[in-house]
C-alpha atoms as a PDB file:
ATOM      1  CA  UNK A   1      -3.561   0.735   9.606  1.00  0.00           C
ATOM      2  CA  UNK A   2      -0.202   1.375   7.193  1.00  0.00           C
ATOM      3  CA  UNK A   3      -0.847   0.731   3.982  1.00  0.00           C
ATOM      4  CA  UNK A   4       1.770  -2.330   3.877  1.00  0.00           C
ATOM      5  CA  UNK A   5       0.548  -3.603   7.027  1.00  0.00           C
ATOM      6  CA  UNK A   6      -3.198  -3.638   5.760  1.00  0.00           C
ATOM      7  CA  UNK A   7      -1.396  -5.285   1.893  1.00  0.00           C
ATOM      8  CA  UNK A   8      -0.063  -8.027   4.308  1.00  0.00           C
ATOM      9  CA  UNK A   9      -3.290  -8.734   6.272  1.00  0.00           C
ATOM     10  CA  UNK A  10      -5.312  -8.564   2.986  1.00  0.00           C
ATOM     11  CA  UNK A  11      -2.363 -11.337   1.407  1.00  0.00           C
ATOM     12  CA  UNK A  12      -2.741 -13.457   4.489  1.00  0.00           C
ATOM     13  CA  UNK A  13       0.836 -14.624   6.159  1.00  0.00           C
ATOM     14  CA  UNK A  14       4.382 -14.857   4.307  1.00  0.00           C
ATOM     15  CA  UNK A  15       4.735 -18.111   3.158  1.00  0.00           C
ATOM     16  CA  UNK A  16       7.815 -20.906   3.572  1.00  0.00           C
ATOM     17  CA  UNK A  17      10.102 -23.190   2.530  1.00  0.00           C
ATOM     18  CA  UNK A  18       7.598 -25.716   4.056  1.00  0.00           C
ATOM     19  CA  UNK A  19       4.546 -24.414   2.313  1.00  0.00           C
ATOM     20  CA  UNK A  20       6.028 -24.703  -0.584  1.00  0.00           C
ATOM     21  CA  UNK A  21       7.217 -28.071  -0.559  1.00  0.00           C
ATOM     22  CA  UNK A  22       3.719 -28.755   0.889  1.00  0.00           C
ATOM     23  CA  UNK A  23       1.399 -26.707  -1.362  1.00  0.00           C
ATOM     24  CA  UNK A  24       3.244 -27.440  -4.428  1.00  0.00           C
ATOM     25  CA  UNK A  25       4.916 -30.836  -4.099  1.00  0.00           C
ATOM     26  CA  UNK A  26       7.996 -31.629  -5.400  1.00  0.00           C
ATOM     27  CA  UNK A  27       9.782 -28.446  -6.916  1.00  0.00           C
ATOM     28  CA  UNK A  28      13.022 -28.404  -7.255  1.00  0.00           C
ATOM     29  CA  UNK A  29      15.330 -26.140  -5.138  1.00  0.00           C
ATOM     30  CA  UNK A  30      16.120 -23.582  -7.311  1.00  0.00           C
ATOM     31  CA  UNK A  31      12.330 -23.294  -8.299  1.00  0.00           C
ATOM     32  CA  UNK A  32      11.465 -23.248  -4.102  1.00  0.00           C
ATOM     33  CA  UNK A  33      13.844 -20.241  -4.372  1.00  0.00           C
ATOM     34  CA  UNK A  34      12.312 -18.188  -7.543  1.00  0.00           C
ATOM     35  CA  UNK A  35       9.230 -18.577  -5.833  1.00  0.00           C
ATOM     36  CA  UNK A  36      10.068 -17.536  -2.122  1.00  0.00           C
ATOM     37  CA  UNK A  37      11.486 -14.098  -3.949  1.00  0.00           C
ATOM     38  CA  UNK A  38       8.319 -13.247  -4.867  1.00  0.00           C
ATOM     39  CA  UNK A  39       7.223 -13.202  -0.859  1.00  0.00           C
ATOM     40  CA  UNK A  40       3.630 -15.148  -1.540  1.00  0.00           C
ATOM     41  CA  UNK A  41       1.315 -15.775   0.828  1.00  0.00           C
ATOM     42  CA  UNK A  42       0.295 -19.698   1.277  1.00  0.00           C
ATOM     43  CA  UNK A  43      -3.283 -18.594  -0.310  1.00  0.00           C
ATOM     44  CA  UNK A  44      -1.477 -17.087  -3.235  1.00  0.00           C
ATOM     45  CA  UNK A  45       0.363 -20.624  -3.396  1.00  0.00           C
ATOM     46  CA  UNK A  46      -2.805 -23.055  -2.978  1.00  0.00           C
ATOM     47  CA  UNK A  47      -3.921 -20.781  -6.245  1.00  0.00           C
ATOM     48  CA  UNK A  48      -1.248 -21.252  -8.022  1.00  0.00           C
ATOM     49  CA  UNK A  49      -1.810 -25.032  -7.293  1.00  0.00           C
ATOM     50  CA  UNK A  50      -4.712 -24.979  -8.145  1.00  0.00           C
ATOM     51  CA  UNK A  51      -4.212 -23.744 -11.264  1.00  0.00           C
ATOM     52  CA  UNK A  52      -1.344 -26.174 -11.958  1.00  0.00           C
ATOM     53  CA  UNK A  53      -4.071 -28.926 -11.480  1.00  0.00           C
ATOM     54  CA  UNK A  54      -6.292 -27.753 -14.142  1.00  0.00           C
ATOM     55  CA  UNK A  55      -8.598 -26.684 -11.724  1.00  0.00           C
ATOM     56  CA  UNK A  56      -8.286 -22.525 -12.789  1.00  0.00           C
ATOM     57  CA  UNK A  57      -9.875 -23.205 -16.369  1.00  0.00           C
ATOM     58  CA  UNK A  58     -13.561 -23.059 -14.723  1.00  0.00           C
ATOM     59  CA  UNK A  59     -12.413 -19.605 -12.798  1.00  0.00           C
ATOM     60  CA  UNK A  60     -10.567 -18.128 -15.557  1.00  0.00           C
ATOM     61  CA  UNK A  61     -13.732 -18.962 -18.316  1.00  0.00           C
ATOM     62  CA  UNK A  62     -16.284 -16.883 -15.599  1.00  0.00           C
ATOM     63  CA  UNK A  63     -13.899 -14.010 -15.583  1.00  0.00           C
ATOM     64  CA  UNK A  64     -11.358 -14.535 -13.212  1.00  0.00           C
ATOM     65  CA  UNK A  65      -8.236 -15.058 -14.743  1.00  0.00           C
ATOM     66  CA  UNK A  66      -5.131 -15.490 -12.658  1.00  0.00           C
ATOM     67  CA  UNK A  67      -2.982 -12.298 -12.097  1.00  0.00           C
ATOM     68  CA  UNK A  68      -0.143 -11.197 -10.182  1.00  0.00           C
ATOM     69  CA  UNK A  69       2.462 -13.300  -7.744  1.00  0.00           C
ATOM     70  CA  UNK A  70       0.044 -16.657  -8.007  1.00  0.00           C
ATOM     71  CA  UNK A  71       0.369 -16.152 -11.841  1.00  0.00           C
ATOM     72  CA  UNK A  72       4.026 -15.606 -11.411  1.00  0.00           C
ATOM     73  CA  UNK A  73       4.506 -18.746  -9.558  1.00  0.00           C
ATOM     74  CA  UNK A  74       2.516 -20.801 -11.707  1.00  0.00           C
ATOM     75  CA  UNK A  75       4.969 -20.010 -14.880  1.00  0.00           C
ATOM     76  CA  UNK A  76       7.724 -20.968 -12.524  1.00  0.00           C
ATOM     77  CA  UNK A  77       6.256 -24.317 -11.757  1.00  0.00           C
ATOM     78  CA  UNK A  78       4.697 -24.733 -15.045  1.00  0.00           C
ATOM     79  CA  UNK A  79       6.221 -27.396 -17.682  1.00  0.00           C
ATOM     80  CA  UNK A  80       8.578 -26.135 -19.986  1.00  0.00           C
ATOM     81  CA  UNK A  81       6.857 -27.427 -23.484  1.00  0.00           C
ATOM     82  CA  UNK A  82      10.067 -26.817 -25.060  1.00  0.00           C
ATOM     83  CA  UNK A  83      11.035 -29.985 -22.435  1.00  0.00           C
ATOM     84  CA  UNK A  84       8.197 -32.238 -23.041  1.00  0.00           C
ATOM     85  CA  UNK A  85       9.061 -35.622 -25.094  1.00  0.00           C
ATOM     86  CA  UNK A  86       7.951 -35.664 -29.006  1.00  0.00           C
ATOM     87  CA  UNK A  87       4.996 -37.386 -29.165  1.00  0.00           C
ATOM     88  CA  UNK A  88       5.739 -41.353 -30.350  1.00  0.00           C
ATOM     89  CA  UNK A  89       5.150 -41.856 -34.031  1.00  0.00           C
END
């Protein structure tokens, strides 16, 4: 099997518009778009979402800290903190 061909079965299948929408909930278009470039793969999404849930901290305290295109896509869909509210006095 070709290398890229084997990269692509390991990833699992290209995800879409849809699965993003789906997976991630309401991004904006612009975000849907930064994230499609990076060609994930619906599992690399549903980590990413996971992650955006709070549900990564237990994964990335035993070791298993989140790398490469799900990474990428979480700082996409991540909160700006620079765009978060001051805190009521």
């Amino acid at each position: 099997m070709p290398a890229s061909t084997a990269l692509h079965a390991s990833r699992g299948v290209a995800a879409t518009r849809e699965d993003v929408r789906r997976t991630l909930g309401d991004v904006d278009d612009v975000k849907v778009v930064e994230i499609l470039a990076l060609t994930p793969s619906v599992i690399e999404l549903e980590e990413a979402a996971m992650w955006s849930r709070g549900e990564g901290e237990v994964l990335g305290k035993s070791g298993h800290p989140l790398t490469g295109i799900p990474a990428a896509i979480f700082e996409i869909i991540a909160p700006d903190e620079e765009e978060e509210p001051p805190p009521p006095r």
